[in-house]
Protein backbone atom coordinates (compact mmCIF):
# COMPACT_ATOMS: atom_id res chain seq x y z
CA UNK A 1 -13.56 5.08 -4.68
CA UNK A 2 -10.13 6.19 -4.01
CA UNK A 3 -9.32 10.33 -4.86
CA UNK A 4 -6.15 9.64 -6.64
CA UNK A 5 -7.69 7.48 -9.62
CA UNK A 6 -8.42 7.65 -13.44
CA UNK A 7 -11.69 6.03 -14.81
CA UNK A 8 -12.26 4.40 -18.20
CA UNK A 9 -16.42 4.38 -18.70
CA UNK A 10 -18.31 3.06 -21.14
CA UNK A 11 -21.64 4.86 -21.88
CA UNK A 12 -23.96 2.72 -23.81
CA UNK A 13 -27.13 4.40 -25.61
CA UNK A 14 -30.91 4.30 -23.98
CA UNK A 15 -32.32 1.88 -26.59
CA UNK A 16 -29.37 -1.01 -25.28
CA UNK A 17 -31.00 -0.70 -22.08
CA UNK A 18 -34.08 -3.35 -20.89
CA UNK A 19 -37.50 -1.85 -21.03
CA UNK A 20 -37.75 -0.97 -17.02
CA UNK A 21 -34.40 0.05 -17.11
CA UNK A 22 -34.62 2.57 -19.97
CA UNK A 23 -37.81 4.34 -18.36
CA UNK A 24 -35.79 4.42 -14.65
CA UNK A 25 -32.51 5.69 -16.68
CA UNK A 26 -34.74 8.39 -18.47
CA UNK A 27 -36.65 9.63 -15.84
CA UNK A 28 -33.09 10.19 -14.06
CA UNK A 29 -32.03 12.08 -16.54
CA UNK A 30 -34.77 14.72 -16.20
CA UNK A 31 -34.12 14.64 -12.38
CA UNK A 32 -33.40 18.48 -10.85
CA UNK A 33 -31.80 16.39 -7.90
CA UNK A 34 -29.51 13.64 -9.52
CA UNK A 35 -25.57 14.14 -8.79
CA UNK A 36 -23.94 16.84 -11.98
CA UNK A 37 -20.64 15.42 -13.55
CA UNK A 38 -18.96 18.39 -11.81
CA UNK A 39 -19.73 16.74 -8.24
CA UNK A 40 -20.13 13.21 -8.87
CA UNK A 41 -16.70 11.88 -8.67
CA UNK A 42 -16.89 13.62 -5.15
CA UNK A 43 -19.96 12.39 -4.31
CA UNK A 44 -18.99 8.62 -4.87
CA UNK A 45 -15.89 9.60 -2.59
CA UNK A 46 -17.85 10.70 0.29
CA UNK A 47 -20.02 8.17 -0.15
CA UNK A 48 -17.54 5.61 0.22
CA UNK A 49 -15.60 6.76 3.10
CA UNK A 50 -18.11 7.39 4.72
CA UNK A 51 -18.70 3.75 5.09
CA UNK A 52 -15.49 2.81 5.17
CA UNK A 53 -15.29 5.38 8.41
CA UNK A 54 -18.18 3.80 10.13
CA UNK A 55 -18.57 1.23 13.65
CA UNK A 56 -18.27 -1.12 12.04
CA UNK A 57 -16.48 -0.79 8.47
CA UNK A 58 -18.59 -1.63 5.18
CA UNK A 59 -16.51 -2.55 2.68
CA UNK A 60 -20.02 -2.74 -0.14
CA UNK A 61 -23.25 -0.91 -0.14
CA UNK A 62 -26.34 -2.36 1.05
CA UNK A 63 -27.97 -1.61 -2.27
CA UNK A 64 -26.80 -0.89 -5.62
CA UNK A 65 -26.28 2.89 -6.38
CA UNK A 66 -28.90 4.08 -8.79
CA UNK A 67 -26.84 7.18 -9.93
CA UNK A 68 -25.11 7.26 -13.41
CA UNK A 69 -23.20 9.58 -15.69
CA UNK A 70 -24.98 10.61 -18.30
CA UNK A 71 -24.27 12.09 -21.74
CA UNK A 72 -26.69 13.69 -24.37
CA UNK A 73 -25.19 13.58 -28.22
CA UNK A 74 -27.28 14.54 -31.29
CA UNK A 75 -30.46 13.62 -29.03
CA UNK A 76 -29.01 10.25 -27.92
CA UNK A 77 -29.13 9.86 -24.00
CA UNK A 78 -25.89 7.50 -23.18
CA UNK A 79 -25.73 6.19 -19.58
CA UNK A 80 -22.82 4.71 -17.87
CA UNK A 81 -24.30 3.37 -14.26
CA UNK A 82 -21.86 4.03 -11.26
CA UNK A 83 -22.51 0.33 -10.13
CA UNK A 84 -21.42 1.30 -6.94
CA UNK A 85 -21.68 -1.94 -4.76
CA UNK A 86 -20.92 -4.27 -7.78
CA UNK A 87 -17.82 -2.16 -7.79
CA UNK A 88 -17.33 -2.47 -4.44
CA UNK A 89 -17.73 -5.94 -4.10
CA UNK A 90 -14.64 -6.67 -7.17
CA UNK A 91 -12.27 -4.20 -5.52
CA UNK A 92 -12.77 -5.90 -2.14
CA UNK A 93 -12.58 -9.59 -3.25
CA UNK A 94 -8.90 -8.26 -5.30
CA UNK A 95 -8.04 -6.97 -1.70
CA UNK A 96 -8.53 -9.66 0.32
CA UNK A 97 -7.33 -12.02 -2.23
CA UNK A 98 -4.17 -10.18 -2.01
CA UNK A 99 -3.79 -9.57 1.79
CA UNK A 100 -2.76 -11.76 4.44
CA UNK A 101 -5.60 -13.29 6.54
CA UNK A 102 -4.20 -11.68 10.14
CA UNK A 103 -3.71 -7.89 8.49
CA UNK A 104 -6.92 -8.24 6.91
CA UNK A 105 -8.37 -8.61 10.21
CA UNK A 106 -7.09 -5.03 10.87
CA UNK A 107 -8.60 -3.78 8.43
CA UNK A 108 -12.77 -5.26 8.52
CA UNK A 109 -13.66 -7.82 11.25
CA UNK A 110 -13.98 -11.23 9.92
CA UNK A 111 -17.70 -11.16 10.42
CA UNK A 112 -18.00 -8.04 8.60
CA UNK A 113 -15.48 -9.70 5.57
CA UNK A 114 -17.51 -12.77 5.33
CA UNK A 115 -20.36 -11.63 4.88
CA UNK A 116 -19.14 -9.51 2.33
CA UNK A 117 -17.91 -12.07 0.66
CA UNK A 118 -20.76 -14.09 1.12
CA UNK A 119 -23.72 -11.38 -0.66
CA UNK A 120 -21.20 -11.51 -3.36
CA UNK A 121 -21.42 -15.03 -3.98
CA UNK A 122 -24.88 -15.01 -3.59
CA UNK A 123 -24.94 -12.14 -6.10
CA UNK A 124 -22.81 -13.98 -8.55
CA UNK A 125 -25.00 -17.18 -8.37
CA UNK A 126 -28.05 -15.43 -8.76
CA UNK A 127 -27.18 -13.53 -11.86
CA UNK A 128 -24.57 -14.99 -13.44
CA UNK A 129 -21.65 -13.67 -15.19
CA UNK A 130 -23.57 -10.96 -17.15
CA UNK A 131 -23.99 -9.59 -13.75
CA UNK A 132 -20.55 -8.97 -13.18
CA UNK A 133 -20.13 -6.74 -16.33
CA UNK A 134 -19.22 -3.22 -15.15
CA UNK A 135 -19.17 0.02 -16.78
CA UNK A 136 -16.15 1.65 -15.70
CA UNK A 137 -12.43 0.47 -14.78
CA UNK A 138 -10.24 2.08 -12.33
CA UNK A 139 -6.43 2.43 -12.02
CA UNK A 140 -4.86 4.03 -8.90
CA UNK A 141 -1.59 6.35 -9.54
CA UNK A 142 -1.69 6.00 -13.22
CA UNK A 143 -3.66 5.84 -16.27
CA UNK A 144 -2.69 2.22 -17.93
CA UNK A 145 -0.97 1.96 -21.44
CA UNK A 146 -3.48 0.12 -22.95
CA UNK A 147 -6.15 2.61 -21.97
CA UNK A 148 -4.28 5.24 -24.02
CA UNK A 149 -4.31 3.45 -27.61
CA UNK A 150 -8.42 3.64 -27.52
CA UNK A 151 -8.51 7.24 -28.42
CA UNK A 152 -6.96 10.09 -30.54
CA UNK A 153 -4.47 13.26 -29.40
CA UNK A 154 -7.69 15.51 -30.83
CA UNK A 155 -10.79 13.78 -28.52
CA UNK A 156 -8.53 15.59 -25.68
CA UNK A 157 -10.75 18.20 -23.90
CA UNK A 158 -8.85 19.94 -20.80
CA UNK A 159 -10.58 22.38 -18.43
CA UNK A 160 -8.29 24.52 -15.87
CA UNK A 161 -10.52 25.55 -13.11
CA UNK A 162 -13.32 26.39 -15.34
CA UNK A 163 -11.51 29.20 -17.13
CA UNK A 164 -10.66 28.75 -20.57
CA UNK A 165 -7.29 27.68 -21.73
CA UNK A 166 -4.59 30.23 -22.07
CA UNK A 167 -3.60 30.89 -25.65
CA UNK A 168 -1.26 28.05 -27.51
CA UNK A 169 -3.15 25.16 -26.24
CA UNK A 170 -4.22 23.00 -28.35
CA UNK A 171 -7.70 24.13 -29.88
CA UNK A 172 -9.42 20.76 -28.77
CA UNK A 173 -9.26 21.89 -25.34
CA UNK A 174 -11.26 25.24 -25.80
CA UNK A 175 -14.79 24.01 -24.68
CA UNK A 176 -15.73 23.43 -21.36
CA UNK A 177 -20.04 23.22 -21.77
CA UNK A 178 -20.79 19.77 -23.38
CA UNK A 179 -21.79 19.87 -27.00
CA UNK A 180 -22.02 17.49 -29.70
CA UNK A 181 -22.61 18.10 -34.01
CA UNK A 182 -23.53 15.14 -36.41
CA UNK A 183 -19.63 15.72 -37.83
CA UNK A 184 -18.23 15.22 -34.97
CA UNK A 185 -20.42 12.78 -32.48
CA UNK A 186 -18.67 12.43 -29.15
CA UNK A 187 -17.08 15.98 -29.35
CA UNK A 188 -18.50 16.22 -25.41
CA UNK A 189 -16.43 18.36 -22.96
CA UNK A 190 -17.15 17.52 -19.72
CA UNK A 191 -19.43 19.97 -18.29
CA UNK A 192 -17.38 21.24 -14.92
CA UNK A 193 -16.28 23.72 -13.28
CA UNK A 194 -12.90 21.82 -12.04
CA UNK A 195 -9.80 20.81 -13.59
CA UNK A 196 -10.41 18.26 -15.87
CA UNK A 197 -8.72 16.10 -18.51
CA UNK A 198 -10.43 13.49 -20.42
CA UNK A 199 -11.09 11.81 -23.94
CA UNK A 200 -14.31 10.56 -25.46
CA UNK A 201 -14.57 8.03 -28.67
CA UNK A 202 -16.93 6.01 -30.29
CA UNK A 203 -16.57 2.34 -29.91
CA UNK A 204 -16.36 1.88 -33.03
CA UNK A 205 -13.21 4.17 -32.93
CA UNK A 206 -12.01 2.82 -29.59
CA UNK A 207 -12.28 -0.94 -31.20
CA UNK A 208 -10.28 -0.28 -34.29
CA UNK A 209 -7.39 1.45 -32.44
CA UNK A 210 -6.41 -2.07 -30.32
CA UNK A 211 -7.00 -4.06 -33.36
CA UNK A 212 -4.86 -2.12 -35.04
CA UNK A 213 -2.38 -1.79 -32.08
CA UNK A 214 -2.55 -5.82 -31.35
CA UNK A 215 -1.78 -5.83 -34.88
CA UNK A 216 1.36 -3.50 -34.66
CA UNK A 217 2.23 -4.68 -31.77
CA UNK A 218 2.29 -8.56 -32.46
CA UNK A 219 4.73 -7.69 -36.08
CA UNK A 220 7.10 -5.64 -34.79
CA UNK A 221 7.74 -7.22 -30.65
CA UNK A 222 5.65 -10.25 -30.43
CA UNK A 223 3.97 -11.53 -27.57
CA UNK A 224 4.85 -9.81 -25.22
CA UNK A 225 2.65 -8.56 -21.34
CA UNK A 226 1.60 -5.16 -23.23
CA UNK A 227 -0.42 -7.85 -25.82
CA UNK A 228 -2.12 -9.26 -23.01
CA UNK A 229 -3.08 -6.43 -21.61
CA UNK A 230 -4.66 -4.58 -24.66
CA UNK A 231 -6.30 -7.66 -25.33
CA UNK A 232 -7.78 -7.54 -22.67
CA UNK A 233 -9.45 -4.19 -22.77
CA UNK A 234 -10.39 -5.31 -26.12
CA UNK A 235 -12.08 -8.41 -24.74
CA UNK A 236 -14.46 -6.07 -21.99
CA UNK A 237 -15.21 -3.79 -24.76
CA UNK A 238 -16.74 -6.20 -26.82
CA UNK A 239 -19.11 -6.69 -24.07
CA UNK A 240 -21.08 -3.80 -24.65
CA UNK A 241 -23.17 -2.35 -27.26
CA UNK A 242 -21.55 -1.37 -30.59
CA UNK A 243 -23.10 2.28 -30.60
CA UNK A 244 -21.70 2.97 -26.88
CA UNK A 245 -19.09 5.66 -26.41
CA UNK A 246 -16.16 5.12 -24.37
CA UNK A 247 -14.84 7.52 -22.12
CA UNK A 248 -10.96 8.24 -20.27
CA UNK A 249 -11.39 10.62 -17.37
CA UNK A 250 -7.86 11.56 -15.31
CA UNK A 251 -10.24 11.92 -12.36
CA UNK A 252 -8.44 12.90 -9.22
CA UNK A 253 -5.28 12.14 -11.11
CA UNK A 254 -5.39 16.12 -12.11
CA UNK A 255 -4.89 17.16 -8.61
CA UNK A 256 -1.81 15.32 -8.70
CA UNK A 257 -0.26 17.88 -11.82
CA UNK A 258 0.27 21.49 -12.16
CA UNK A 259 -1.42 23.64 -15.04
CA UNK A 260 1.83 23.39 -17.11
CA UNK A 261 2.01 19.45 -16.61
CA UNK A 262 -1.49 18.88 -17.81
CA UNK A 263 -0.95 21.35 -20.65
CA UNK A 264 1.60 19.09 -21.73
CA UNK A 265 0.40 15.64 -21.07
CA UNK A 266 -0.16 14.17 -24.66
CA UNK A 267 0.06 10.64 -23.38
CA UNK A 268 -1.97 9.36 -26.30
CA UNK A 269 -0.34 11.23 -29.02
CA UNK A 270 2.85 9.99 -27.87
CA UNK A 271 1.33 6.29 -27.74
CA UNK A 272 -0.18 6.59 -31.06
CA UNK A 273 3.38 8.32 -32.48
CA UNK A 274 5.37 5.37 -30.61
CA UNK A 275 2.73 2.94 -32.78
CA UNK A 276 3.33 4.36 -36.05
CA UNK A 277 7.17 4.63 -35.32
CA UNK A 278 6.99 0.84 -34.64
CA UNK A 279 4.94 0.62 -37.88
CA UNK A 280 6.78 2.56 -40.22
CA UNK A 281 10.11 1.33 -39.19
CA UNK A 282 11.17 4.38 -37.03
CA UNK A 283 12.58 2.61 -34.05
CA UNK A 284 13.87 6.09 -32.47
CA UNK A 285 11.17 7.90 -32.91
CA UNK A 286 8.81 5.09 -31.51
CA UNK A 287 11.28 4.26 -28.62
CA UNK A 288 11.59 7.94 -27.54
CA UNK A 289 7.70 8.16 -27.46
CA UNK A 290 6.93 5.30 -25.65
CA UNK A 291 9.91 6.49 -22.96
CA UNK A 292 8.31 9.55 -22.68
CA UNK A 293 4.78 8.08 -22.07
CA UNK A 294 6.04 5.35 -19.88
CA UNK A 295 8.48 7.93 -17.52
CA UNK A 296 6.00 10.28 -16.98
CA UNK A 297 3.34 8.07 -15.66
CA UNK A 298 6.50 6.91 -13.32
CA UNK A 299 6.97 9.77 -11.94
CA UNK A 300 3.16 10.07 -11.09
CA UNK A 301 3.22 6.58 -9.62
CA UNK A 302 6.38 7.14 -7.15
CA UNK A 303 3.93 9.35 -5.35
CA UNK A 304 1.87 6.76 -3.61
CA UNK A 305 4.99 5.98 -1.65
CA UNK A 306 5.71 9.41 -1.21
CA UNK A 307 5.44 10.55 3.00
């Protein structure tokens, strides 16, 4: 759980839940204690390091988190588990698969790595590759292209320190308590006190927008890595239950932009312009948005090199 990240969650409804999962899930959800949205992202953070931090270094929990984040629509309890050690245990095999053997050692003794790996395996056999579904993706630096062609400019719901936006932005961003109306389902501002920027869709929303961007996409450029790569988003949400709601949070990427630079981040209106450019045989237009998309997530990405 790094601080500079963005999330894309998947909240799937009560009822897709197993029996003995449902009743833990809903008894959570009436819990004084559980983590609030406004301090969970922090709470998985401390969490983490402070494992990372200890004599010796665990790179996985011990046991499975049972926190999630939780939304209420129209009645409807959606849950989207934090999956903490499952998480974990992905991020760490992509690490040391990527890492030479003798700096690896620097980083967890090659007891402590072993083992790891080895309760993962064990994991995997034991339940299969159902068990390795996970509820939310993470992206360090950057919020991926693909992720942006799930959702709409108006599911954008921006919070500035808890105070309500100044006058001239965009009237989507006005709540800040989380709400929801049988007109418009997963209207849900994220209920926080800190600066926030995310977008919330059904799936059935999330799934037409990359069929119909695979579909633009594959007419106008082809086969090209940007196909892949929203085909493969489409792919994990297809795993999960049709009624779900899916979910883009900036996370800690907000602390790396001013008021004025979040107030003008319209990544996915841009994407979605740059579509329909491509579509509609405006190559300028759908050039200049996808530049302007694609530089300013540069320029957010040159940071983790910064000193």
């Amino acid at each position: 759980m790094l601080p500079y990240a963005a999330y894309l969650r998947v909240y799937e409804p009560l009822s897709a839940f197993p029996d003995s999962e449902r009743h833990n899930w809903d008894a959570y959800a009436a819990s004084p204690h559980r983590p609030r949205r406004a301090g969970a992202l922090r709470a998985e953070q401390v969490e983490s390091v402070r494992r990372l931090l200890g004599v010796p270094p665990l790179p996985a929990p011990a046991q499975e988190s049972g926190n999630a984040y939780l939304r209420r629509v129209d009645d409807v309890l959606y849950v989207c588990p934090w999956q903490s050690r499952l998480r974990s245990w992905l991020a760490f095999s992509r690490f040391r698969g990527s890492t030479p053997v003798k700096l690896m050692d620097r980083f967890v003794p090659k007891a402590i790595a072993e083992q790891t790996a080895d309760d993962f395996d064990r994991f995997k056999r034991d339940g299969g590759s159902e068990a390795l579904r996970t509820n939310i993706l993470t992206s360090t630096w950057h919020v991926p292209t693909p992720w942006l062609v799930l959702f709409d400019g108006a599911e954008r719901w921006l919070v500035l320190d808890g105070a309500p936006p100044r006058p001239g932005t965009p009237k989507a961003d006005a709540g800040h308590e989380q709400a929801g109306s049988p007109s418009s389902p997963t209207a849900a501002p994220p209920t926080s006190p800190t600066r926030t920027l995310i977008y919330v869709t059904s799936m059935a929303q999330a799934r037409r927008r990359v069929a119909r961007s695979l579909n633009v996409i594959r007419r106008h450029v082809g086969e090209v890595p940007t196909t892949a790569d929203v085909e493969e988003v489409g792919r994990w949400l297809e795993e999960f239950h049709p009624h779900s709601l899916v979910e883009l949070d900036y996370g800690g990427l907000v602390h790396l932009m001013d008021d004025d630079t979040l107030r003008t981040d319209q990544s996915v209106a841009e994407l979605a312009a740059a579509l329909t450019g491509l579509d509609t045989g405006q190559e300028e237009l759908a050039f200049a948005m996808y530049q302007r998309v694609i530089l300013r997530w540069k320029s957010i990405q040159v940071l983790e090199s910064a000193n």
